[in-house]
Protein backbone atom coordinates (compact mmCIF):
# COMPACT_ATOMS: atom_id res chain seq x y z
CA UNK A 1 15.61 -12.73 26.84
CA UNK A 2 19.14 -13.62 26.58
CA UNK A 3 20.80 -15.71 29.53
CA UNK A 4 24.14 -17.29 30.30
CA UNK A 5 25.71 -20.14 28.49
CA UNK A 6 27.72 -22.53 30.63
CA UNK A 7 30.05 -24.75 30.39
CA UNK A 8 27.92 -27.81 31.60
CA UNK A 9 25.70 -26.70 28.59
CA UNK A 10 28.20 -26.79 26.00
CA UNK A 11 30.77 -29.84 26.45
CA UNK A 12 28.10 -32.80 28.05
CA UNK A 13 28.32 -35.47 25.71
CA UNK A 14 26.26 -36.56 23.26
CA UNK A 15 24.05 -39.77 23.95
CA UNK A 16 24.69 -42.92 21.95
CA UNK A 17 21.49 -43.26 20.71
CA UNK A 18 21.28 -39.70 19.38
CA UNK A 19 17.35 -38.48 19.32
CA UNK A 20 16.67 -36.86 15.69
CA UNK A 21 13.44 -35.17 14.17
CA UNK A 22 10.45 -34.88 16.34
CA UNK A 23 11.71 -36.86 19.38
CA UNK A 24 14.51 -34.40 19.99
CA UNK A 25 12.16 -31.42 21.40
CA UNK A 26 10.91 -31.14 24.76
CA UNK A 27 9.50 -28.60 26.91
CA UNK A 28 6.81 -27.34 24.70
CA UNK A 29 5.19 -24.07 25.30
CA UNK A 30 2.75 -22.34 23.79
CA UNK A 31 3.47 -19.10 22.50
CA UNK A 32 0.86 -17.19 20.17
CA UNK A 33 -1.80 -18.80 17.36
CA UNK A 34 -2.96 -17.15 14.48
CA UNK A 35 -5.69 -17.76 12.02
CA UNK A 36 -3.91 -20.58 10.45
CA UNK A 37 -0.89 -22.12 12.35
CA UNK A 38 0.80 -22.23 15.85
CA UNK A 39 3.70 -21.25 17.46
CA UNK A 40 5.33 -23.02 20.34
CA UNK A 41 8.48 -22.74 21.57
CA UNK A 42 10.42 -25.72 22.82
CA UNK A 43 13.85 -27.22 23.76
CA UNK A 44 16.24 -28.54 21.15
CA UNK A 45 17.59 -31.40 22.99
CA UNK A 46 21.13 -32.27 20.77
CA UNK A 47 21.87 -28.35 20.34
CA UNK A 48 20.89 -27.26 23.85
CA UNK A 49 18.94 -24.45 22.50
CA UNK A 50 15.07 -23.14 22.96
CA UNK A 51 13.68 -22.52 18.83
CA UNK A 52 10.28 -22.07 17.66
CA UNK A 53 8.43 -25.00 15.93
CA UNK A 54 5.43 -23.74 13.80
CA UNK A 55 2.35 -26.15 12.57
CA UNK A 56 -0.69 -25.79 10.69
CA UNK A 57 -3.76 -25.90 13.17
CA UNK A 58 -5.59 -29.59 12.86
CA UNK A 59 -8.19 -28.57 11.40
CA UNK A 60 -6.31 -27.09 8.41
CA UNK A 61 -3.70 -30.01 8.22
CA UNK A 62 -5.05 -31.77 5.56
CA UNK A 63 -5.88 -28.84 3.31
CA UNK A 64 -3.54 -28.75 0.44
CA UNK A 65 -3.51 -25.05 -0.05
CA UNK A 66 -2.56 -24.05 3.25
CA UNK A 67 -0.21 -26.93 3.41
CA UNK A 68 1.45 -25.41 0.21
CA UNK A 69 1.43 -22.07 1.82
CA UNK A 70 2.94 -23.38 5.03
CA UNK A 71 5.71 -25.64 3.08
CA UNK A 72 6.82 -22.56 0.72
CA UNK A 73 7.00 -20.35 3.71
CA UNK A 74 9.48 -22.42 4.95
CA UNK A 75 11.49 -23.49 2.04
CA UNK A 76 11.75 -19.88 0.93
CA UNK A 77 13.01 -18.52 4.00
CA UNK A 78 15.54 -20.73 4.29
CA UNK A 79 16.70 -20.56 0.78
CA UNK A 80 16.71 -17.04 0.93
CA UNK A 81 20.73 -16.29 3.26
CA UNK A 82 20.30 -13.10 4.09
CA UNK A 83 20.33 -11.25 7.96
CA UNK A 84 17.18 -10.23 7.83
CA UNK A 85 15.22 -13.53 7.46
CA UNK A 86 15.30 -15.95 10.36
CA UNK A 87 17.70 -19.18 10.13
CA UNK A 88 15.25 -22.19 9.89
CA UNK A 89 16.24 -25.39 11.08
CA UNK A 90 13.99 -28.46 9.95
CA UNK A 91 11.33 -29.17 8.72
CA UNK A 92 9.66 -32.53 9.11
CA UNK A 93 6.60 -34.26 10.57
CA UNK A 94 5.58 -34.72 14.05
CA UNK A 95 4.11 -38.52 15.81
CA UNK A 96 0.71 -37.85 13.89
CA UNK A 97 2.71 -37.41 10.75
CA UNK A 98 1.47 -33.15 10.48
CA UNK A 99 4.30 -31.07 8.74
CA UNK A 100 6.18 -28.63 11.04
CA UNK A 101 9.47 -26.06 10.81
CA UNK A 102 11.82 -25.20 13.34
CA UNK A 103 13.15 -21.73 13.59
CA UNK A 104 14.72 -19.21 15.48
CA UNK A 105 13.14 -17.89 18.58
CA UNK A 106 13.19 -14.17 18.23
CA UNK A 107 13.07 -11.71 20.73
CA UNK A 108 11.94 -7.66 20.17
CA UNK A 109 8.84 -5.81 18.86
CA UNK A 110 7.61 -5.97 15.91
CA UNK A 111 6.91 -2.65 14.05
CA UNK A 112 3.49 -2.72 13.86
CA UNK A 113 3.89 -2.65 18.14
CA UNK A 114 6.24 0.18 17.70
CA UNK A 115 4.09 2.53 15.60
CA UNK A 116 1.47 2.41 17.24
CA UNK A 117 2.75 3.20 20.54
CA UNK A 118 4.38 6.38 18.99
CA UNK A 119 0.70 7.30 17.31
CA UNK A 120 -0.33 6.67 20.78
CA UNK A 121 2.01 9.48 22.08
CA UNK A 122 4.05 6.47 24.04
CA UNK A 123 7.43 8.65 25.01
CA UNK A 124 9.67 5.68 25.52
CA UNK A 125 8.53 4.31 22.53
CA UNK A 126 9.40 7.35 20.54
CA UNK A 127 12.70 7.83 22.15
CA UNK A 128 13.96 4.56 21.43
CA UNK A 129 12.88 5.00 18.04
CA UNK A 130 13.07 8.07 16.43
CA UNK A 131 12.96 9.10 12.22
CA UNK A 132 16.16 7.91 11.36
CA UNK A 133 15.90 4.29 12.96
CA UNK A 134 13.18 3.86 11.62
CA UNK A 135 14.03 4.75 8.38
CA UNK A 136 17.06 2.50 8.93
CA UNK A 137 14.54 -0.52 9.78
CA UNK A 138 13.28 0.12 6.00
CA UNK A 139 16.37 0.42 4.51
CA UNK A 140 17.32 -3.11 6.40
CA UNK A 141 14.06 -4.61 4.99
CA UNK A 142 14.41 -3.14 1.70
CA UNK A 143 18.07 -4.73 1.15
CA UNK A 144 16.59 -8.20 2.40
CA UNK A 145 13.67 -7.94 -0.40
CA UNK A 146 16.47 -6.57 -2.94
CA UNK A 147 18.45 -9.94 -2.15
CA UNK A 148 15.25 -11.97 -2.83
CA UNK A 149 14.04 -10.20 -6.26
CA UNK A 150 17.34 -11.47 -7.42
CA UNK A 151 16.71 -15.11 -6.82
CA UNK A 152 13.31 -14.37 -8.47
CA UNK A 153 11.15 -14.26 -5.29
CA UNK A 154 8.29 -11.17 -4.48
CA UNK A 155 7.13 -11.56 -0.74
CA UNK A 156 3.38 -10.27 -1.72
CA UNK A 157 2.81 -9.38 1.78
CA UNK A 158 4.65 -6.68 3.55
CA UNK A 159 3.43 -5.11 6.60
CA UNK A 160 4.84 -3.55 9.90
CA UNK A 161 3.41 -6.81 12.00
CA UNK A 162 5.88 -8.81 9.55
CA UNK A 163 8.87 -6.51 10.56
CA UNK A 164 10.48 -7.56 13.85
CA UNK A 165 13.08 -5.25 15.53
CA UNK A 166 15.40 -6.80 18.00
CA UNK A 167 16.85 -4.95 21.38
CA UNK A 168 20.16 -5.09 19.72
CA UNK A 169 19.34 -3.62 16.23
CA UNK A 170 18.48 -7.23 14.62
CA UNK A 171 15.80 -6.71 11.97
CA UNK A 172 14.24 -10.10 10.80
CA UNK A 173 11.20 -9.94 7.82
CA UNK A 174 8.84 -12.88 8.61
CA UNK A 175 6.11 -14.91 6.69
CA UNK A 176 6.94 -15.60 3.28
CA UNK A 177 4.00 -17.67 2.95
CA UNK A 178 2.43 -15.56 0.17
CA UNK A 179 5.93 -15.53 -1.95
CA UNK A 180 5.76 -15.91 -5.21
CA UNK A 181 8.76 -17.68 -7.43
CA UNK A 182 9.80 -17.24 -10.12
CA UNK A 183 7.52 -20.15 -12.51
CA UNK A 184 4.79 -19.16 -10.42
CA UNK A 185 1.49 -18.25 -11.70
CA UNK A 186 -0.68 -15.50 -10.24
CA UNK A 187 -3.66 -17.00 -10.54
CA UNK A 188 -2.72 -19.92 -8.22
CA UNK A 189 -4.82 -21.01 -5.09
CA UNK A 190 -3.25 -19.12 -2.51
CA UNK A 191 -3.23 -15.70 -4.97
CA UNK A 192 -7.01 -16.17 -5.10
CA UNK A 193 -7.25 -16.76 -1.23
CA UNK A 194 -5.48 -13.17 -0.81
CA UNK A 195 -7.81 -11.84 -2.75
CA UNK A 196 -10.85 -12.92 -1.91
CA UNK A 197 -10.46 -11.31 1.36
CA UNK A 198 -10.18 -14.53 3.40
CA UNK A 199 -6.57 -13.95 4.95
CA UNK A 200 -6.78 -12.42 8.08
CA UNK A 201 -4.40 -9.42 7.52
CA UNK A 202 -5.02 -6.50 10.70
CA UNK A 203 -4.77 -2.94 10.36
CA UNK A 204 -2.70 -0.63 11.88
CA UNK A 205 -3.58 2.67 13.58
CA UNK A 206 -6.63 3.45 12.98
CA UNK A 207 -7.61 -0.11 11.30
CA UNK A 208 -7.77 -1.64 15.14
CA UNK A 209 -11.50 -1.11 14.96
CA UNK A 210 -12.03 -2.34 11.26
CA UNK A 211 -12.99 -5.60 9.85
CA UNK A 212 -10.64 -8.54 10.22
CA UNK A 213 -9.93 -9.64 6.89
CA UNK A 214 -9.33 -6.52 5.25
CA UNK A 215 -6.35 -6.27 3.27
CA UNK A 216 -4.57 -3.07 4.26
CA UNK A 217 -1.67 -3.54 2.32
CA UNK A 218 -2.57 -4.78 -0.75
CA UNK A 219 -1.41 -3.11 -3.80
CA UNK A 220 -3.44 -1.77 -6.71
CA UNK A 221 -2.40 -4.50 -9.14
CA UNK A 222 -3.55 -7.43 -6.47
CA UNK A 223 -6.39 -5.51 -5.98
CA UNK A 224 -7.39 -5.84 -10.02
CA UNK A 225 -6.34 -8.85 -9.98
CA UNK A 226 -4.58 -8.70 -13.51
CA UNK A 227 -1.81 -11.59 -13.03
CA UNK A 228 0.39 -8.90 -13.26
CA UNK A 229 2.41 -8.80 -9.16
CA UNK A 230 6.51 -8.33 -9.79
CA UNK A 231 9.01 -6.69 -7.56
CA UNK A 232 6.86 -3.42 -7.82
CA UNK A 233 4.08 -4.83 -5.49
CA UNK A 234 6.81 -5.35 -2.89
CA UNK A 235 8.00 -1.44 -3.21
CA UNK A 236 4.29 -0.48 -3.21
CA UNK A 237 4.19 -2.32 0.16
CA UNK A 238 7.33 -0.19 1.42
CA UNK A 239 5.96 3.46 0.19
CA UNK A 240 2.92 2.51 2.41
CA UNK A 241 5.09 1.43 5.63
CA UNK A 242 7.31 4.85 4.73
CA UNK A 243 3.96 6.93 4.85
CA UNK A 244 2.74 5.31 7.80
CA UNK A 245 6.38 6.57 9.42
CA UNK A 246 5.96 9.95 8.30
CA UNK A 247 2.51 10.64 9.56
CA UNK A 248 1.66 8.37 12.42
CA UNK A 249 -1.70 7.18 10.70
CA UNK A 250 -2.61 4.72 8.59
CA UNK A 251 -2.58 4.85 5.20
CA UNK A 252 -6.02 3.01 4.13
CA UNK A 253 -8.76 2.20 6.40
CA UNK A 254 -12.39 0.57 5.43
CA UNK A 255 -15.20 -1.11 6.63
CA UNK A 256 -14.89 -4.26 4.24
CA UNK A 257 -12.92 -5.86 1.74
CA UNK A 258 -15.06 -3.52 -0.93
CA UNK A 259 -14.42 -0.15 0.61
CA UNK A 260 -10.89 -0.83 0.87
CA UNK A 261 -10.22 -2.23 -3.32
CA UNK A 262 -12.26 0.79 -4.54
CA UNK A 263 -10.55 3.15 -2.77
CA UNK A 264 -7.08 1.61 -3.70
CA UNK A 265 -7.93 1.55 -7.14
CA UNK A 266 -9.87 4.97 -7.11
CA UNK A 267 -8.78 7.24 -5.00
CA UNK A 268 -5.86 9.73 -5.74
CA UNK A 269 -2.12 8.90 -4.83
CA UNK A 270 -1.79 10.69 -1.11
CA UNK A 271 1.73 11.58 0.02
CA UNK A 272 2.62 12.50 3.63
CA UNK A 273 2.52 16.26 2.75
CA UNK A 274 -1.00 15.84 1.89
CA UNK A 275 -2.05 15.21 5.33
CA UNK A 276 0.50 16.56 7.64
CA UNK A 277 0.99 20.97 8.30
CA UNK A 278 3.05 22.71 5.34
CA UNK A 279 6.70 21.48 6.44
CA UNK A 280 6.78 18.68 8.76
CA UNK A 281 7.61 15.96 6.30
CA UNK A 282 10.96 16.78 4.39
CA UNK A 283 10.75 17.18 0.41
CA UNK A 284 13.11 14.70 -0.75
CA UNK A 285 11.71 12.03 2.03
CA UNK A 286 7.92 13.10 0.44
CA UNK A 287 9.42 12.68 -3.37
CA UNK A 288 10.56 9.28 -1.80
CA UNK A 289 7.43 8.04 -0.47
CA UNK A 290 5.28 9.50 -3.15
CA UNK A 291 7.48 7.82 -5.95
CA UNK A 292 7.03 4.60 -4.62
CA UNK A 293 3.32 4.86 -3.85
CA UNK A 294 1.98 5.21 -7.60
CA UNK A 295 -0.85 3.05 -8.58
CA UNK A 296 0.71 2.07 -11.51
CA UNK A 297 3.88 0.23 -11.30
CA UNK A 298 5.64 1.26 -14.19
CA UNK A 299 5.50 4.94 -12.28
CA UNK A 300 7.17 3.30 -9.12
CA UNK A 301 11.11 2.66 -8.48
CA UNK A 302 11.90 -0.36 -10.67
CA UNK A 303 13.87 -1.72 -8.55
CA UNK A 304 14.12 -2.11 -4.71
CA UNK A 305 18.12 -1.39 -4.53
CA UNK A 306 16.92 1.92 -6.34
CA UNK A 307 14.23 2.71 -3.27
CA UNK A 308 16.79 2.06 -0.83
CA UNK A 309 19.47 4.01 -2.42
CA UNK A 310 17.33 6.81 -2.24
CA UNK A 311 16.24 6.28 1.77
CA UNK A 312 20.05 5.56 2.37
CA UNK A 313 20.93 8.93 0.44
CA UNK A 314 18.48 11.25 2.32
CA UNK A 315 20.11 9.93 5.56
CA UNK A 316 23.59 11.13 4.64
CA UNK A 317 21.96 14.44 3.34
CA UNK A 318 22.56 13.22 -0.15
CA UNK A 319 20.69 14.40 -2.95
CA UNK A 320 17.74 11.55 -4.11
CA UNK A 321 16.93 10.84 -7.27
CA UNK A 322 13.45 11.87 -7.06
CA UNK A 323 13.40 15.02 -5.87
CA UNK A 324 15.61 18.33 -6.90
CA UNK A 325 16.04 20.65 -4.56
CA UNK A 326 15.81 24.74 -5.13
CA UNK A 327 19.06 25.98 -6.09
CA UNK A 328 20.29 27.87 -3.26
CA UNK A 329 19.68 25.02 -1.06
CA UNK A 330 21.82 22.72 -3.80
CA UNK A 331 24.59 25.32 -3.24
CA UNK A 332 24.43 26.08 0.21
CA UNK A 333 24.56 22.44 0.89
CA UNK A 334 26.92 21.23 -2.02
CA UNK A 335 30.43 21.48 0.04
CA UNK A 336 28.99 19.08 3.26
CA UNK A 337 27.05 16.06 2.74
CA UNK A 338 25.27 17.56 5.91
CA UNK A 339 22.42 20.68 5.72
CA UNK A 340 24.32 24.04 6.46
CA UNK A 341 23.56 25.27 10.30
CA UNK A 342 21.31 27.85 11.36
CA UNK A 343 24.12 30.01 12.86
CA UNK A 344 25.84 29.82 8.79
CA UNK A 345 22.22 30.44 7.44
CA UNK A 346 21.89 33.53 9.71
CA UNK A 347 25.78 34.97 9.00
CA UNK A 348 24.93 34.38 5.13
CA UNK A 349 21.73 36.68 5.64
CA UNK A 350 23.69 39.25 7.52
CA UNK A 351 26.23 39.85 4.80
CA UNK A 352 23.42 40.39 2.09
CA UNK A 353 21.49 42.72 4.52
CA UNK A 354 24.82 44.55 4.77
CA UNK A 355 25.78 44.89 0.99
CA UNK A 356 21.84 46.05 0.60
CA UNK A 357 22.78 48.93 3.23
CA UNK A 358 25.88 49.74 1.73
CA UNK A 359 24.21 49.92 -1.68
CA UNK A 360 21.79 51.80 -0.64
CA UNK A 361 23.28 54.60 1.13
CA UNK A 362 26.31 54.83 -1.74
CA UNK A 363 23.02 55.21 -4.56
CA UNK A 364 21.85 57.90 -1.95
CA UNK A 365 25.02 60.10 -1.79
CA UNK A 366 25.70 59.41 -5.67
C-alpha cells in the first residue's frame, strides 16, 4: 500500500556516523516463509524506505547447495535490468554472519491468486482481469525472459505463483533461484534437487489437493533428464501458463512425482481446443499455445521474442505465424488490423442472397 512522502522524510540529515549493512534495518516484520527461506520486511534506515530482506532458514544456512541457490537468485536478478524483475539492493551477512538480499517490497497478486479466483467464478476477479490482460501479463513476462536468454540465462522455473501483477499494471517475474547460466552444467546439484522431486513447487487449480512436491511445470526434457534445458524449457513453461488462461484448469495434475513425469513424457500434446466446447478458444491463440507446448523442443518457438511476437500479433488482430486462417476470413479482414463487425458480416451475406435471387429468377424467365 502506497502512502505519502513528506518532506520531514526526505531532507533530515544524514547522521555522522552513517549505519551501513545489517545495522541499518529496523522494524522487522515477518511476512511469509517458504520451504527454504524467509521473508521479512523491514525499514531501510539511510533511504527512509520499507524493502524486503530474504534469508535462508537456520537450519539450511550452512548447506552449500541451497546457499548456491539462494546467492545465484540474487546475483541474477540483479544482473538481469529489465522492468519486470525486482531492483535488489544488497546483499550481505547479518550479526550471525548468515547471507541475506534486500529487495523491493512489492505490492499486488500474484497470478497464480488471480486464476484461481476466476476458475473459482470470482466476478471481481474476472473483471479486473479479463483475456487480453492477461495475455498482456505473458507478453510482459515473455519480453523479460527474451532479455535474459540474451545474456545467456534460462529461469528453469516458470509458474503463475512466480508472476506478480501490481494494482498499477507493474508485472515483476520472481525467483531465479533455479537459473541456469550460461557455463552451467545441467547435471549440477540444484538440477538434480528439481528433479528428484524435493522442491516444493504447488499446483494450481485443481493441483490444491495434490502432493506437495510435485513438479507441475516441469518440462519434458527436465523430466528425462537428458542435460539438454535451453531457452525452449522456458517457452514450454509459457505454453502451459497460456493454456491454463484459456481454459481455467490446470494443465497436469498427479498424485506423485511418478504420475506426473510419465504423463509429461507420455501422454499426447493437449491444446485448449481439446478440452474446451468447439469455438471458445480462438484458432490462432490455440496454434499459439499448441506450438509452444510440443514435447520436443526443436517443434517449439525457438525463440521467446518469436512467442511473444505471435501473442502481441493476435492482440492487434494480426495474422500469427502459426496459424493460417481460411481465406475469406484473410480477405474479409485484410483492409483493418481489427475482425470485420457483425453488422458488415450480415450486409456482405445480404448482397450474395440477393445476386442468388436475381440469378435465379433471370435463369427462370430465360
Amino acid at each position: 500500500m502506497s502512502h505519502t512522502i513528506t518532506l520531514k522524510q526526505t531532507d533530515r540529515d544524514l547522521p555522522k556516523h552513517v549505519k551501513n549493512g545489517f545495522m541499518r534495518y529496523s522494524e522487522f516484520q515477518p511476512l511469509t516463509q517458504g520451504g527454504e527461506a524467509m521473508l521479512q520486511t523491514c525499514f531501510d534506515e539511510n533511504l527512509g524506505r520499507t524493502v524486503v530482506m530474504k534469508t535462508l532458514l537456520p537450519q539450511l544456512a550452512n548447506l552449500e547447495v541451497y546457499r548456491k541457490r539462494f546467492l545465484r537468485e540474487a546475483r541474477v536478478t540483479a544482473q538481469i535490468p529489465h522492468p519486470a524483475t525486482v531492483p535488489v539492493y544488497e546483499i550481505s551477512r547479518d550479526r550471525e554472519s548468515n547471507v541475506y538480499f534486500t529487495m523491493k517490497k512489492l505490492d499486488g497478486r500474484d497470478l497464480c491468486d488471480i486464476l484461481d479466483r476466476i476458475a473459482e467464478g470470482d466476478a471481481a476477479t474476472k473483471e479486473s482481469y479479463p483475456l487480453d490482460q492477461l495475455l498482456n501479463v505473458l507478453i510482459h513476462v515473455g519480453q523479460c525472459l527474451a532479455y535474459a536468454h540474451t545474456m545467456g540465462v534460462v529461469h528453469r522455473d516458470l509458474k503463475p505463483a512466480n508472476i506478480m501483477v501490481g494494482q498499477y499494471g507493474e508485472i515483476t517475474l520472481l525467483d531465479w533461484g533455479l537459473a541456469k547460466v550460461w557455463d552451467m552444467e545441467d547435471n549440477d546439484e540444484i538440477e538434480e534437487l528439481v528433479r528428484s522431486g524435493q522442491q516444493q513447487v504447488s499446483g494450481r487449480l485443481t493441483g490444491r489437493g495434490d502432493v506437495q512436491g510435485t513438479p507441475f511445470y516441469m518440462s519434458p526434457e527436465q523430466a528425462r533428464e537428458t542435460a539438454d534445458v535451453d531457452q525452449r524449457t522456458d517457452i514450454y513453461n509459457m505454453g502451459i501458463m497460456l493454456f491454463e488462461i484459456l481454459t481455467n484448469q490446470s494443465f497436469m495434475s498427479g498424485r506423485n512425482f511418478k504420475e506426473i513425469k510419465r504423463k509429461i513424457l507420455e501422454d499426447p500434446v493437449r491444446s485448449p481446443a481439446d478440452v474446451l466446447p468447439r469455438g471458445a478458444v480462438a484458432a490462432d491463440l490455440n496454434a499459439i499455445c499448441l506450438k509452444a507446448l510440443q514435447k520436443e523442443p526443436e517443434h517449439r518457438y525457438a525463440t521467446m521474442e518469436q512467442f511473444v511476437t505471435d501473442l502481441r500479433n493476435q492482440l492487434l488482430g494480426r495474422p500469427v505465424s502459426v496459424y493460417q486462417s481460411p481465406p475469406l476470413v484473410r480477405w474479409l479482414t485484410s483492409s483493418s488490423r481489427n475482425p470485420v463487425s457483425t453488422r458488415s458480416l450480415f450486409w456482405v451475406a445480404v448482397g450474395i442472397l440477393v445476386c442468388l435471387i436475381f440469378q435465379t429468377i433471370w435463369q427462370a424467365v430465360n
